[in-house]
Protein backbone atom coordinates (compact mmCIF):
# COMPACT_ATOMS: atom_id res chain seq x y z
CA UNK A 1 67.33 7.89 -18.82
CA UNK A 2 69.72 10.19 -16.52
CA UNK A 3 71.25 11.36 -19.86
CA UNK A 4 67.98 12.53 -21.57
CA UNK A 5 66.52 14.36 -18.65
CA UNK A 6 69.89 16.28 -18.24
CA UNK A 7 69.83 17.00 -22.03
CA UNK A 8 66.10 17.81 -21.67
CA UNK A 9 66.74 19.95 -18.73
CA UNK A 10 69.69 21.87 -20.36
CA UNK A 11 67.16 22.54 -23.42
CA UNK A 12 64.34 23.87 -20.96
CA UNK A 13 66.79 26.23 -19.31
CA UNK A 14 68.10 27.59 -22.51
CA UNK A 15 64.87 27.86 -24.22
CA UNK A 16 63.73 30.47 -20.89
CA UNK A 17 67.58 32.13 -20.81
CA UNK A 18 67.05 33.01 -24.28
CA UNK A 19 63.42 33.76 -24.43
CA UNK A 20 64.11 36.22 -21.16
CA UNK A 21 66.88 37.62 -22.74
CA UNK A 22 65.77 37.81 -26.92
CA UNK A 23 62.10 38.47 -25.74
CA UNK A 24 62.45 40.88 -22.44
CA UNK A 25 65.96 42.29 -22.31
CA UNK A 26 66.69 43.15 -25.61
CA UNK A 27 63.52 44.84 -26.43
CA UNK A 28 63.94 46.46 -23.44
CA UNK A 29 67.05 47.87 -23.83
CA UNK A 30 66.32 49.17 -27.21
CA UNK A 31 63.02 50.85 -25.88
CA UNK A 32 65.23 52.51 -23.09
CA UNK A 33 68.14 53.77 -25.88
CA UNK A 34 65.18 54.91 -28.67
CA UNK A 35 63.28 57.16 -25.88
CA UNK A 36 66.19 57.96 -24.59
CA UNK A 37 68.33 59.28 -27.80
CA UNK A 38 65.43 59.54 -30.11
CA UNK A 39 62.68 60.08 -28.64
CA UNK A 40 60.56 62.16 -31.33
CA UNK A 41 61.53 59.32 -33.53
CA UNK A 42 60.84 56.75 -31.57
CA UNK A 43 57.61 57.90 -31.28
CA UNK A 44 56.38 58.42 -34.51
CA UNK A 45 57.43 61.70 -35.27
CA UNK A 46 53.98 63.01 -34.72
CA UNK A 47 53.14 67.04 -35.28
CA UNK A 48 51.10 68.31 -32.56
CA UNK A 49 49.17 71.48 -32.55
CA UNK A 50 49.23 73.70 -29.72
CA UNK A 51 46.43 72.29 -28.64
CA UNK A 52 47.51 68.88 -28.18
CA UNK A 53 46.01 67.25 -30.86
CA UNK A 54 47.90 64.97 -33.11
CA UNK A 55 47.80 66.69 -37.25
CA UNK A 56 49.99 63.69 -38.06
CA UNK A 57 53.18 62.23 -38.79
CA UNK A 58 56.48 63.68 -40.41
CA UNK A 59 56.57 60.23 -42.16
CA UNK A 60 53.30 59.50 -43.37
CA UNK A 61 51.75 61.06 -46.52
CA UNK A 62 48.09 62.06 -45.47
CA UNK A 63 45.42 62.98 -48.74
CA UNK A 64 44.51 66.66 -49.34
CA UNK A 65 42.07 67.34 -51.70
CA UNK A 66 41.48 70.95 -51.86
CA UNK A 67 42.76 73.70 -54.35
CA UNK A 68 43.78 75.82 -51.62
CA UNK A 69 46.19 72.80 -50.59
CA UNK A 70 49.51 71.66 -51.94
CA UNK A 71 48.45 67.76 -52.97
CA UNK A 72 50.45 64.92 -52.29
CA UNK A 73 51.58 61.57 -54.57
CA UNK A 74 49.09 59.43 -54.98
CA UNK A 75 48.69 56.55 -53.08
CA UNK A 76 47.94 53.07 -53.68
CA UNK A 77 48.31 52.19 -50.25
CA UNK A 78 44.57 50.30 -49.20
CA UNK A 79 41.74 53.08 -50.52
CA UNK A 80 44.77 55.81 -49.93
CA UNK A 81 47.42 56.92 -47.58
CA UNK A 82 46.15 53.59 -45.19
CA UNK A 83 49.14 53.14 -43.00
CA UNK A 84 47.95 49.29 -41.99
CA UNK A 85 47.75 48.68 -46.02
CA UNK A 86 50.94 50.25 -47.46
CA UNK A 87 52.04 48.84 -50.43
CA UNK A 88 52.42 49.93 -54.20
CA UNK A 89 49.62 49.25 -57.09
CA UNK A 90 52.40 46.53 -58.07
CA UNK A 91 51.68 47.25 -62.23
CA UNK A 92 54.00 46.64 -64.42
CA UNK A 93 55.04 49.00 -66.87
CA UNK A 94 53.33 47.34 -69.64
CA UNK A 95 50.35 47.52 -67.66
CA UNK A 96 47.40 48.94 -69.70
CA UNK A 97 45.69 49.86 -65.81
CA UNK A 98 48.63 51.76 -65.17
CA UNK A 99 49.19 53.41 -68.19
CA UNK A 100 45.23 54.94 -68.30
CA UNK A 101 45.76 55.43 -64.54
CA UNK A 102 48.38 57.94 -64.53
CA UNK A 103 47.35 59.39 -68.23
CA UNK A 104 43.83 60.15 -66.36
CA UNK A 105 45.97 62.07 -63.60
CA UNK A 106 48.25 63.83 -66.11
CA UNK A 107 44.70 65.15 -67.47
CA UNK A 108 43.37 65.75 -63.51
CA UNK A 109 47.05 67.39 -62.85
CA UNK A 110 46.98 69.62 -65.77
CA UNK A 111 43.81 71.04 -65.30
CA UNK A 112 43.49 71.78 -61.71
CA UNK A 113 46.96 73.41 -62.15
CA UNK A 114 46.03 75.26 -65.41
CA UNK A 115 49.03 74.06 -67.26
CA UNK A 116 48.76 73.58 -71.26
CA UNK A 117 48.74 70.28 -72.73
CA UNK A 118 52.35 70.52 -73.87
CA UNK A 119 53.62 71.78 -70.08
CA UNK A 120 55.60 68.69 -68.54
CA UNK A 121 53.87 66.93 -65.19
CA UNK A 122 56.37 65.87 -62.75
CA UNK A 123 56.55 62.27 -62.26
CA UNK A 124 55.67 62.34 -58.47
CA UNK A 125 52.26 64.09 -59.21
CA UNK A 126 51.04 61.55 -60.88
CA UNK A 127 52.56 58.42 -59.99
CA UNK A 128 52.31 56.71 -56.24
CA UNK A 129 55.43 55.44 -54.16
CA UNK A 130 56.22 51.92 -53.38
CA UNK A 131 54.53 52.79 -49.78
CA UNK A 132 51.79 54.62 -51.01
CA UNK A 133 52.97 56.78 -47.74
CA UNK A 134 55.59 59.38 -48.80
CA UNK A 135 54.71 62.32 -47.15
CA UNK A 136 56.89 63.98 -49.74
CA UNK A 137 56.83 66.27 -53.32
CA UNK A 138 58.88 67.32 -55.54
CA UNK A 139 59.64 70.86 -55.25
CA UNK A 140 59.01 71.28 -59.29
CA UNK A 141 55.57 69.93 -58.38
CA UNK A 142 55.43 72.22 -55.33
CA UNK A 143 55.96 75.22 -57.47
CA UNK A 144 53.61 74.36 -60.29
CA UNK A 145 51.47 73.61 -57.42
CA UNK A 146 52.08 77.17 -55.56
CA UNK A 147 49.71 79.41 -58.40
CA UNK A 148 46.75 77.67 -57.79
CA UNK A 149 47.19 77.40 -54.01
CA UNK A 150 48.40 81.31 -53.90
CA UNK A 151 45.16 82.35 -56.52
CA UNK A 152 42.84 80.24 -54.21
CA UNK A 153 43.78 81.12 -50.49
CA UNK A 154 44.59 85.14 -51.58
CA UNK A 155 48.29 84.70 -50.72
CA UNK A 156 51.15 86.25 -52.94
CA UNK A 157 52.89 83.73 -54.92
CA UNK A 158 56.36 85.05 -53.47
CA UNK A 159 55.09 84.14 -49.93
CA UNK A 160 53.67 80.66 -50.77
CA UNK A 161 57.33 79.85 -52.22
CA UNK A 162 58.81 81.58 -49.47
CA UNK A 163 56.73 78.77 -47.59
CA UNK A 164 58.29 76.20 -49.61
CA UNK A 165 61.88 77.10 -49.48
CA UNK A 166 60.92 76.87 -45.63
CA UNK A 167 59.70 73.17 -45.82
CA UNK A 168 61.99 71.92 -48.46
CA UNK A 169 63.84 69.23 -46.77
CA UNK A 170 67.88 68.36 -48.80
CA UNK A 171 68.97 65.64 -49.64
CA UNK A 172 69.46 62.28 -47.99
CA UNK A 173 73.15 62.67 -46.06
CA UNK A 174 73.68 65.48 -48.60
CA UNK A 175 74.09 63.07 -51.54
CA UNK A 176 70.93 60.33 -52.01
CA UNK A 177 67.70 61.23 -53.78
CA UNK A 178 66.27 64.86 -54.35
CA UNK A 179 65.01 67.47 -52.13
CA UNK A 180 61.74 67.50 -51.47
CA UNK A 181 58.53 69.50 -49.74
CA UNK A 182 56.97 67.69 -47.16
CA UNK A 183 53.11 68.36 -48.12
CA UNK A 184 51.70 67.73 -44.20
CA UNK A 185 54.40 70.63 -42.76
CA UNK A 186 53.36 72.63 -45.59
CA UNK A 187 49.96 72.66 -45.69
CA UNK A 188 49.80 73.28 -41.88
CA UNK A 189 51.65 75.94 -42.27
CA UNK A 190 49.72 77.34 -44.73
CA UNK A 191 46.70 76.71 -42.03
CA UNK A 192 48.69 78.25 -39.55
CA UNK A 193 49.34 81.42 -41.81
CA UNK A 194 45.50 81.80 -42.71
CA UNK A 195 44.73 81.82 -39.42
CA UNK A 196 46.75 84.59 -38.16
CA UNK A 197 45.21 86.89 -40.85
């Protein structure tokens, strides 16, 4: 009986060594080193305005629907860009959905952008990430993009891809993936522009 309650006692103790240490330090120590070293990071990499308020994240793709802004992938991600419900559309490619999905945005794509039927789309413009969150575009999309946004707002093509050069982020450690234009920054600072003039 001596032997059990020692064995039961030495299980108790390690059970609250661990749970202090896995449960309070640990966590706590990487809270201290993430505000500490990354702090914007660490906190969402949030854009505030300069009036405080929160316009959104670095990281997370947010829907704009107007012609005068540059639109993002589509997102499958809960009823769109739903940070709580990222996911992809998880179709196949010989889904039938997914195939009259993105040939209905080819046809959306094409004519809000005024391109001919036999004008390429760029993949990203009509197809949604795995996250249904990337905040990013292609910059071929971008500039196809950048004639309707420049016609609509009463900007100078040059200066909306003047914008885009700007906001064009390389790629990942120099060698992973493509560069891209993230369509928040851009669009905000398209905001920003029409409301200095």
């Amino acid at each position: 009986m001596k032997d059990l309650l020692s064995q039961f006692r030495g299980a108790v103790m390690a059970t609250v060594v661990l749970a202090i240490v896995c449960c309070g330090l640990y966590p706590l120590a990487v809270l201290g080193i993430g505000q500490a070293l990354f702090r914007d990071r660490a906190n969402g990499s949030l854009i505030v305005d300069k009036d405080g308020a929160v316009r959104g994240s670095r990281l997370l793709g947010q829907n704009f629907s107007g012609d005068g802004y540059f639109h993002p992938r589509p997102s499958a991600a809960g009823t769109g860009y739903d940070a709580v419900n990222s996911s992809g559309s998880n179709l196949g490619p010989t889904s039938q959905k997914l195939h009259d999905t993105i040939k209905g945005r080819i046809e959306a794509y094409r004519k809000e952008n005024d391109l001919k039927e036999t004008e390429s789309v760029p993949a990203d413009a009509v197809t949604a990430s795995g996250s249904g969150l990337d905040p990013h575009i292609s910059l071929r999309n971008a500039e196809i993009q950048s004639k309707r946004v420049a016609r609509v707002r009463q900007i100078s093509e040059e200066r909306i891809r003047q914008l885009i050069q700007q906001y064009t982020s390389g790629r990942d450690l120099g060698v992973f993936g493509d560069s891209g234009v993230n369509a928040l920054t851009l669009n905000l600072a398209l905001d920003a522009l029409a409301a200095k003039r």
